[in-house]
Protein backbone atom coordinates (compact mmCIF):
# COMPACT_ATOMS: atom_id res chain seq x y z
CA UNK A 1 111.78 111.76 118.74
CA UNK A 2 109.30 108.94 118.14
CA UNK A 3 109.80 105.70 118.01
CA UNK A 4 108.35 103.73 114.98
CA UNK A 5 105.77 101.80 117.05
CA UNK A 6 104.08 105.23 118.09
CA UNK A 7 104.11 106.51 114.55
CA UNK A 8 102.39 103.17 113.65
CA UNK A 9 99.88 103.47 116.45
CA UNK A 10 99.09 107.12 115.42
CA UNK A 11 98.10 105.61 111.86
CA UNK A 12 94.59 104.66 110.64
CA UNK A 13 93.38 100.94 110.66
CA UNK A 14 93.88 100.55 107.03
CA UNK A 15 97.52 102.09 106.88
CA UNK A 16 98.52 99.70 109.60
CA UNK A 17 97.02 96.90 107.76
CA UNK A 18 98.62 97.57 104.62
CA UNK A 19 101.85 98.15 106.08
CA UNK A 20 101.49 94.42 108.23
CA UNK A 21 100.68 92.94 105.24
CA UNK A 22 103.50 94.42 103.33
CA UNK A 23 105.99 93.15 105.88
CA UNK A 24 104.38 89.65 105.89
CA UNK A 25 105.52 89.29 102.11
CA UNK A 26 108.88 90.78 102.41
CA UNK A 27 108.30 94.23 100.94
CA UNK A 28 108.48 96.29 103.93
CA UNK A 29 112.14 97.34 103.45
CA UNK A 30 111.80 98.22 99.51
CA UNK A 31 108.77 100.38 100.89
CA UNK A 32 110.81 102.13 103.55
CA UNK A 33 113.91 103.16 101.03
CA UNK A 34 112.02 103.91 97.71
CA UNK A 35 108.25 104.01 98.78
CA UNK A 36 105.43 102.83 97.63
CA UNK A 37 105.86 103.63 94.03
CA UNK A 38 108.75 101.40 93.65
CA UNK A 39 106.15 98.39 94.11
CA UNK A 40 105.48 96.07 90.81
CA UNK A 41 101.41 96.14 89.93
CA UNK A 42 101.81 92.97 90.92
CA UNK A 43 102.91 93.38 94.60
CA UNK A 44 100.50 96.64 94.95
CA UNK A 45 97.75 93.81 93.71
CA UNK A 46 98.68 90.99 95.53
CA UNK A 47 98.56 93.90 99.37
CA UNK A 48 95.47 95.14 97.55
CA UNK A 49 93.71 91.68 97.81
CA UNK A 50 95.30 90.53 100.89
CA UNK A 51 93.59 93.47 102.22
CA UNK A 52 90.12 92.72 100.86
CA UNK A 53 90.58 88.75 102.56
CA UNK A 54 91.39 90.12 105.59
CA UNK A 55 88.78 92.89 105.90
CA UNK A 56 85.67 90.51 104.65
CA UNK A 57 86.99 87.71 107.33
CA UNK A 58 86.98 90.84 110.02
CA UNK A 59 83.59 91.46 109.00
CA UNK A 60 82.36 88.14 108.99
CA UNK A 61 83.73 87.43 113.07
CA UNK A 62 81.98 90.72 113.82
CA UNK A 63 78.60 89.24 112.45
């Protein structure tokens, strides 16, 4: 059996971002009993932009 860090590991970057940034507001253990469809628009927006932020700053230290 697999622990949950090597199921996280075997995801792609985006997955594991989404899912960081879900536990960073709270939502991570309303996402593990119902799934993601039992997120508000609100919540799926506010991961959604989070997201965005985090991926432009990545870009910009690459540059």
């Amino acid at each position: 059996m697999q622990t949950k860090e090597k199921l996280f590991d075997a995801l792609p970057d985006d997955q594991k971002m989404k899912l960081e940034i879900a536990e960073e507001l709270g939502l991570l253990d309303k996402i593990q009993s119902d799934g993601w469809k039992s997120l508000t628009p609100k919540e799926t927006g506010r991961i959604g932009g989070l997201m965005t932020k985090r991926k432009r700053e990545l870009k910009n230290q690459a540059e």
